[in-house]
PDB file of N, CA and C in Angstrom:
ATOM      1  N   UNK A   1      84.554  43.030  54.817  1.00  0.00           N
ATOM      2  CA  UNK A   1      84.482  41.607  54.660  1.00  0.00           C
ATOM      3  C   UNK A   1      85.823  41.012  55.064  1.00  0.00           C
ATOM      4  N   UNK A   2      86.161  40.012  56.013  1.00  0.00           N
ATOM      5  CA  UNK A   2      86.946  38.859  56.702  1.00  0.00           C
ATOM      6  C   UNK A   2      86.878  38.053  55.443  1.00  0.00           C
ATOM      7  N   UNK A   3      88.396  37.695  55.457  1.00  0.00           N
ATOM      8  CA  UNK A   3      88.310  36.466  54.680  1.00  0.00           C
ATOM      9  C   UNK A   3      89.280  35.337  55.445  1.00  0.00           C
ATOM     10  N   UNK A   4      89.481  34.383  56.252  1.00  0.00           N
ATOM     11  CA  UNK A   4      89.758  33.482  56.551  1.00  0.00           C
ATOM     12  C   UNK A   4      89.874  31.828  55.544  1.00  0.00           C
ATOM     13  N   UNK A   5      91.500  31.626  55.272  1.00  0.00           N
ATOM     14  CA  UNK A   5      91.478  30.283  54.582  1.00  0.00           C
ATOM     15  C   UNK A   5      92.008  29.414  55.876  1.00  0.00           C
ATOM     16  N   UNK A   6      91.019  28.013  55.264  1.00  0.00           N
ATOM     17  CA  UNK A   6      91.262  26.876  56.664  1.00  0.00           C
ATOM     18  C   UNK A   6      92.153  26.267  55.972  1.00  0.00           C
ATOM     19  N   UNK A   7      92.630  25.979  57.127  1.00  0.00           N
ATOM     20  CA  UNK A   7      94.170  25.121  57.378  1.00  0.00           C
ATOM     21  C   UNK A   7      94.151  23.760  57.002  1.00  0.00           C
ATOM     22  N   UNK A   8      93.400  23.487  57.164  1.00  0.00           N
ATOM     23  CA  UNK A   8      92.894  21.892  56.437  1.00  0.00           C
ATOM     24  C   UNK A   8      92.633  21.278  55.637  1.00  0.00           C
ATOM     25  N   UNK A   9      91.999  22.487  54.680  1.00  0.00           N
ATOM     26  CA  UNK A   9      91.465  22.142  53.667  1.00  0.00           C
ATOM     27  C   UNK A   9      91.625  23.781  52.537  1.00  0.00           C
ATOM     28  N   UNK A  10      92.943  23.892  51.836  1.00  0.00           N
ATOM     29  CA  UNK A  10      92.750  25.329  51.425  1.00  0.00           C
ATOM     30  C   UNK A  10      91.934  25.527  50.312  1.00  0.00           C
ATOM     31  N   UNK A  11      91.153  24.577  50.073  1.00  0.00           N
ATOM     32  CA  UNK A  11      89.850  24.970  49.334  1.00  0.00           C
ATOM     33  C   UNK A  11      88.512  25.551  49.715  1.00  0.00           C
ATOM     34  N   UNK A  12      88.566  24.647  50.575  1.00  0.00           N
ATOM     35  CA  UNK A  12      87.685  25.589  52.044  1.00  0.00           C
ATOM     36  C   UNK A  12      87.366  26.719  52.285  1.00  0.00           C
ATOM     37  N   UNK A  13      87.162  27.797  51.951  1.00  0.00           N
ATOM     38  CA  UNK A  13      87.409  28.893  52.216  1.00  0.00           C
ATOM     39  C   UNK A  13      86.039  30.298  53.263  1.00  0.00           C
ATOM     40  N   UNK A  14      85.979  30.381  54.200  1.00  0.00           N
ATOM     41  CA  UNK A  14      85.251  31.001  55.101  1.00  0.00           C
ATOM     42  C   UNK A  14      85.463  32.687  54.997  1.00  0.00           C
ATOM     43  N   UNK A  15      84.483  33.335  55.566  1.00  0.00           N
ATOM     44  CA  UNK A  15      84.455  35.192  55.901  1.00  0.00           C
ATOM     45  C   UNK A  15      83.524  35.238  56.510  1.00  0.00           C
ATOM     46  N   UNK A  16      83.526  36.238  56.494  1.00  0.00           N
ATOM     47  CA  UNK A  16      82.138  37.079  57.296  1.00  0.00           C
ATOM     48  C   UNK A  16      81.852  38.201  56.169  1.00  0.00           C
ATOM     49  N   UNK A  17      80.517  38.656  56.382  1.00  0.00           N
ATOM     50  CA  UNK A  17      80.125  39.591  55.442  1.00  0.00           C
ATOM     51  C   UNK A  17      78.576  39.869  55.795  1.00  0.00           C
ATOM     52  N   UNK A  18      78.945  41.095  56.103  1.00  0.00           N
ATOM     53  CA  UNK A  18      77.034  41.621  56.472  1.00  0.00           C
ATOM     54  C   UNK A  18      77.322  41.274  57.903  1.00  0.00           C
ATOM     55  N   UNK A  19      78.154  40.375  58.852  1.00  0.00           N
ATOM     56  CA  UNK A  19      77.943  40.493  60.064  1.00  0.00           C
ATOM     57  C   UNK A  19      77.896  38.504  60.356  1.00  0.00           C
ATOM     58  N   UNK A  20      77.242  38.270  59.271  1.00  0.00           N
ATOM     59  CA  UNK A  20      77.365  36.463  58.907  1.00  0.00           C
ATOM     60  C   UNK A  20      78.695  35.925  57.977  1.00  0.00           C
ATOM     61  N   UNK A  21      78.612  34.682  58.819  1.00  0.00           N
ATOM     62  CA  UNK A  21      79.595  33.400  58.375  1.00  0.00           C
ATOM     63  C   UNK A  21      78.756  32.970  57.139  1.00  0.00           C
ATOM     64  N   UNK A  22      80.134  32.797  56.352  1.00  0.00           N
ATOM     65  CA  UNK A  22      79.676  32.446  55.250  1.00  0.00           C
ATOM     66  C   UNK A  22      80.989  31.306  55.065  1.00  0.00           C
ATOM     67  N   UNK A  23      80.550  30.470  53.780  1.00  0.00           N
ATOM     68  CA  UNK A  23      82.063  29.559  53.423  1.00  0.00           C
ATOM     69  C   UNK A  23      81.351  29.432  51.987  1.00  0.00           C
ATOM     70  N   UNK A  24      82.922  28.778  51.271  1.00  0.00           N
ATOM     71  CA  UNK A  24      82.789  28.663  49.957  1.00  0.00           C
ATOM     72  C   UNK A  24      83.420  27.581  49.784  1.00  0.00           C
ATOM     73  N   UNK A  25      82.490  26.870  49.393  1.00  0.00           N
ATOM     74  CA  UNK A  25      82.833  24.472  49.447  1.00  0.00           C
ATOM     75  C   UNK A  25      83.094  24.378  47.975  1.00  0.00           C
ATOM     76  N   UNK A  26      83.353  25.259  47.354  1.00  0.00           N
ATOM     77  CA  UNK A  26      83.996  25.421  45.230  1.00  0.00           C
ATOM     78  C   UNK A  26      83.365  25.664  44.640  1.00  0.00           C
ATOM     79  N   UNK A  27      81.413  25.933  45.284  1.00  0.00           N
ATOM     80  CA  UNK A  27      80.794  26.255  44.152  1.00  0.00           C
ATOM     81  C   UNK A  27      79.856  27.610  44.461  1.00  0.00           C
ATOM     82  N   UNK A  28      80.864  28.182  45.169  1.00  0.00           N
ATOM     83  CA  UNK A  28      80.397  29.620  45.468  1.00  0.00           C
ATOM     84  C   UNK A  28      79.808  29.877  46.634  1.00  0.00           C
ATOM     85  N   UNK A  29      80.008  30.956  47.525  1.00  0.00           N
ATOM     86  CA  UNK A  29      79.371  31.478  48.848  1.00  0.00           C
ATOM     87  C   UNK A  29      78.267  31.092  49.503  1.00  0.00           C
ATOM     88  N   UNK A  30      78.584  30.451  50.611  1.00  0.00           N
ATOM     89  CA  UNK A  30      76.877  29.910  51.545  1.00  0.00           C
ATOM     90  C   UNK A  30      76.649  30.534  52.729  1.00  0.00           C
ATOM     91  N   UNK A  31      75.805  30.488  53.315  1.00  0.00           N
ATOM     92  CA  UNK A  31      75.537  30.864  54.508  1.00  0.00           C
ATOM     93  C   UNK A  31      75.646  29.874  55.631  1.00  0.00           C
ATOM     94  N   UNK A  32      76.591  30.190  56.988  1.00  0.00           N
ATOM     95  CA  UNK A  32      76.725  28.941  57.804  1.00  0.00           C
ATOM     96  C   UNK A  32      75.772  28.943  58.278  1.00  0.00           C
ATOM     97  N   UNK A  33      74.783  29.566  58.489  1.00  0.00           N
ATOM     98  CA  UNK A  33      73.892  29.760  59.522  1.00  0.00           C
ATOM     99  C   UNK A  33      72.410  28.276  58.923  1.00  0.00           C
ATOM    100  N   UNK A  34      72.221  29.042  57.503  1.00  0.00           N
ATOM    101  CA  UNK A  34      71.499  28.598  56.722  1.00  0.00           C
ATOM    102  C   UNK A  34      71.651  26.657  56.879  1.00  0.00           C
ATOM    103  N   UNK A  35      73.080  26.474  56.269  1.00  0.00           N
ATOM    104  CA  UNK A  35      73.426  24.836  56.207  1.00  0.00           C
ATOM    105  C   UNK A  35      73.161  24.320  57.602  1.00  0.00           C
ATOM    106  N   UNK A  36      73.854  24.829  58.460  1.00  0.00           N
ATOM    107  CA  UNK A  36      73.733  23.890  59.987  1.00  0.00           C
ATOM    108  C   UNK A  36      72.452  24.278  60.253  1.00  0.00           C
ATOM    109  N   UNK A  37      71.361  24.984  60.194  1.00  0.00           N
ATOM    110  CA  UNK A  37      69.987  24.925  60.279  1.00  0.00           C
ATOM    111  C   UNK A  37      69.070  23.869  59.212  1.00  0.00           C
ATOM    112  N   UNK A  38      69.380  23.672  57.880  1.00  0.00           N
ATOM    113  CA  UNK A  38      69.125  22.626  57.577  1.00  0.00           C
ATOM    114  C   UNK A  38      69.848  20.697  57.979  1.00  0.00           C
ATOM    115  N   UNK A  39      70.963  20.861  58.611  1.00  0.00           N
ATOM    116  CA  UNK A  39      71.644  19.890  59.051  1.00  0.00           C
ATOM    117  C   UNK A  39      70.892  19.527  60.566  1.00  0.00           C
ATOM    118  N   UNK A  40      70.305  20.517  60.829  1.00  0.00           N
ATOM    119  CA  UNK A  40      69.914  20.418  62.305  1.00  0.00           C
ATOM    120  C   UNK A  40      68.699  19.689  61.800  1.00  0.00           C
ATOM    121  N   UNK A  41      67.861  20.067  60.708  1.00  0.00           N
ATOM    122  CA  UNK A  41      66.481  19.747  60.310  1.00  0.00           C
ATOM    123  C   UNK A  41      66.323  18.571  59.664  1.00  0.00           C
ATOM    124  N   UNK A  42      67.397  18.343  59.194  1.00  0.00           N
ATOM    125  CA  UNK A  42      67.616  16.927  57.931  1.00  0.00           C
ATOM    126  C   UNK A  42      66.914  17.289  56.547  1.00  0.00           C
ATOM    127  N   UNK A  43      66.714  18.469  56.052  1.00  0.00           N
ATOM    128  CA  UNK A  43      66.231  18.671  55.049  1.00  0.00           C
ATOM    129  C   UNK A  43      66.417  20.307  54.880  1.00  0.00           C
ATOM    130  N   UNK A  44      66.399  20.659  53.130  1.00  0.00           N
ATOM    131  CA  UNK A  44      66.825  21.790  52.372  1.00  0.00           C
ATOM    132  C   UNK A  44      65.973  22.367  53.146  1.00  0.00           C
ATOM    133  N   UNK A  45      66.532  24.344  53.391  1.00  0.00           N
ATOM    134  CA  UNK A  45      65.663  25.310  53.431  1.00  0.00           C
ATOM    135  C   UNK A  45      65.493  25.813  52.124  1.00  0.00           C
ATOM    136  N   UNK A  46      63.922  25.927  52.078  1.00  0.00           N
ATOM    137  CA  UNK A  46      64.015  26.599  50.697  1.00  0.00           C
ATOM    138  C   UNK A  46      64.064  28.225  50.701  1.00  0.00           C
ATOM    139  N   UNK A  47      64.169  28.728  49.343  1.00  0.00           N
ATOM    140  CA  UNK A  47      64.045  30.604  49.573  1.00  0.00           C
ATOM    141  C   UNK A  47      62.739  31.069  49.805  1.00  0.00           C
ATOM    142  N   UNK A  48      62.604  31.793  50.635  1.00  0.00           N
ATOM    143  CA  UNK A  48      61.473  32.371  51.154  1.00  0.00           C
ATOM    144  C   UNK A  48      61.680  31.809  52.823  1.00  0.00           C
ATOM    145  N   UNK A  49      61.947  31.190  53.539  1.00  0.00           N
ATOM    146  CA  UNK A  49      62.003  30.748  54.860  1.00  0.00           C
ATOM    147  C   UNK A  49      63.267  31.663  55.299  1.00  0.00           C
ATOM    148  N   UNK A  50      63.304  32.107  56.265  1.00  0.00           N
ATOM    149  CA  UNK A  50      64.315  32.730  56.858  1.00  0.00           C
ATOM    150  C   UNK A  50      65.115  31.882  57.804  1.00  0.00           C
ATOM    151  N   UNK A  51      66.152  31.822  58.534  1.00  0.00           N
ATOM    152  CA  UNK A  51      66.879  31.352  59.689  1.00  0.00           C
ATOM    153  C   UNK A  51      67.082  32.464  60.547  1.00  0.00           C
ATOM    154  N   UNK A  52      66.443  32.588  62.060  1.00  0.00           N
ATOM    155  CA  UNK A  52      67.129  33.689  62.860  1.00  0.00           C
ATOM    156  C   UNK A  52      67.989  33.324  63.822  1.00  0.00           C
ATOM    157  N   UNK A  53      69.164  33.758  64.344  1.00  0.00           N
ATOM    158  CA  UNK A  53      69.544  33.807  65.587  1.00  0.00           C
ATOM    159  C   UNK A  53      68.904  34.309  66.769  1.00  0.00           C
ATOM    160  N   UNK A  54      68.611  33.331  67.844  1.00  0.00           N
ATOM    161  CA  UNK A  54      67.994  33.162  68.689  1.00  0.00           C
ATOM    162  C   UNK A  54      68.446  34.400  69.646  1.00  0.00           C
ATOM    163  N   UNK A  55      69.595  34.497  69.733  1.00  0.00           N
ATOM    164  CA  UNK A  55      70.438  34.936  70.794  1.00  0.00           C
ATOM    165  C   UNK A  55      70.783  36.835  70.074  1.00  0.00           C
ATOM    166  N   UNK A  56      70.691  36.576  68.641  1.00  0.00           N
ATOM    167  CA  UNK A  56      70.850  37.925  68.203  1.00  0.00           C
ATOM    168  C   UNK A  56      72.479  38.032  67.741  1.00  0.00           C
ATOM    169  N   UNK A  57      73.163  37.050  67.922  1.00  0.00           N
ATOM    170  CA  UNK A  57      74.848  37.119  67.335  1.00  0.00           C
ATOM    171  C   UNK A  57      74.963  36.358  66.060  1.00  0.00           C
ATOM    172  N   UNK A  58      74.709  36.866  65.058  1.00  0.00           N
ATOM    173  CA  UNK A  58      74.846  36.767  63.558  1.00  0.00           C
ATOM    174  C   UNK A  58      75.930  35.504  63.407  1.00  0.00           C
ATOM    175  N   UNK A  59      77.137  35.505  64.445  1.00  0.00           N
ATOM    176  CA  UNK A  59      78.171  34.468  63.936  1.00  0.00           C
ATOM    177  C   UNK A  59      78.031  33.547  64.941  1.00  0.00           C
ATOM    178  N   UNK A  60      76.831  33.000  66.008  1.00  0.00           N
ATOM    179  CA  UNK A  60      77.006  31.841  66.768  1.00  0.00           C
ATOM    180  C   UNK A  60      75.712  31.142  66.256  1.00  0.00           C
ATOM    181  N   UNK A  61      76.371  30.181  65.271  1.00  0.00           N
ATOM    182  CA  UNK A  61      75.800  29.094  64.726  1.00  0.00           C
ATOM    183  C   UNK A  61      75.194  28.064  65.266  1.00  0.00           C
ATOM    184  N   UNK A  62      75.525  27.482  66.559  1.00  0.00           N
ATOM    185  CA  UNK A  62      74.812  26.498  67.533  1.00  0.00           C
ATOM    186  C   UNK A  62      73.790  26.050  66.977  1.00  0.00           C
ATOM    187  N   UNK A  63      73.442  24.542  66.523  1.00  0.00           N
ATOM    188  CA  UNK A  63      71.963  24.385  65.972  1.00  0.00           C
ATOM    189  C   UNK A  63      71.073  24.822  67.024  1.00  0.00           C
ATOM    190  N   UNK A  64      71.491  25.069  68.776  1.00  0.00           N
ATOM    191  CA  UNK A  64      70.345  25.259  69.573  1.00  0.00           C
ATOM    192  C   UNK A  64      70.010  26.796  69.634  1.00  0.00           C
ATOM    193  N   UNK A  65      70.921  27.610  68.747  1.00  0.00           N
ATOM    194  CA  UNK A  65      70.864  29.193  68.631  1.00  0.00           C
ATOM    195  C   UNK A  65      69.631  29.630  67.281  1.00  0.00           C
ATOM    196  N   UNK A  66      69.656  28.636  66.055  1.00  0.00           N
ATOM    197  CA  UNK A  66      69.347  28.660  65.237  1.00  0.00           C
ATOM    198  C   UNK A  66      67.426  28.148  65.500  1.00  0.00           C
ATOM    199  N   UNK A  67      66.533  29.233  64.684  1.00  0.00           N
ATOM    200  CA  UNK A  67      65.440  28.941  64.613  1.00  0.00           C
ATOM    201  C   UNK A  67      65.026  29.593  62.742  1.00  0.00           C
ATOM    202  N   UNK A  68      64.122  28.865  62.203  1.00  0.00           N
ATOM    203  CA  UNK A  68      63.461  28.703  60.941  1.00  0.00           C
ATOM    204  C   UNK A  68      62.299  29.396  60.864  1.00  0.00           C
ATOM    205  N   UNK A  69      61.879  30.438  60.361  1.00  0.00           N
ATOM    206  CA  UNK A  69      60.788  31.087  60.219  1.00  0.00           C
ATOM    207  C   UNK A  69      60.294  31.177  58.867  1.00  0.00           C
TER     208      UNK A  69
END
């Protein structure tokens, strides 16, 4: 596991783990993949729906990489 703190904001805090981006906004570990796929959608994914990478690279987030299953 990567742990990366941003420069901007040292609350902020990003890694990788399992191969995915993850960040932690203060109230514990998310998935980037997950948020910018609901940001792309305008609405929550709930549990049970998956997010895949289109392309197969776990850390390129692109909403146009990102698909909802």
């Amino acid at each position: 596991m990567r742990r990366i703190n941003n420069q901007y904001n040292p609350r902020f805090r990003t890694r990788i783990k399992n191969g995915y981006a993850q960040y932690n906004d203060g109230s514990g570990w998310k998935w980037t993949h997950r948020r910018v796929a609901e940001k792309k959608l305008g609405k929550k994914i709930y549990p049970g729906y998956e997010v895949h990478h289109i392309n197969g690279i776990k850390t390129d987030n692109r909403p146009s990489n990102l698909i909802v299953l």
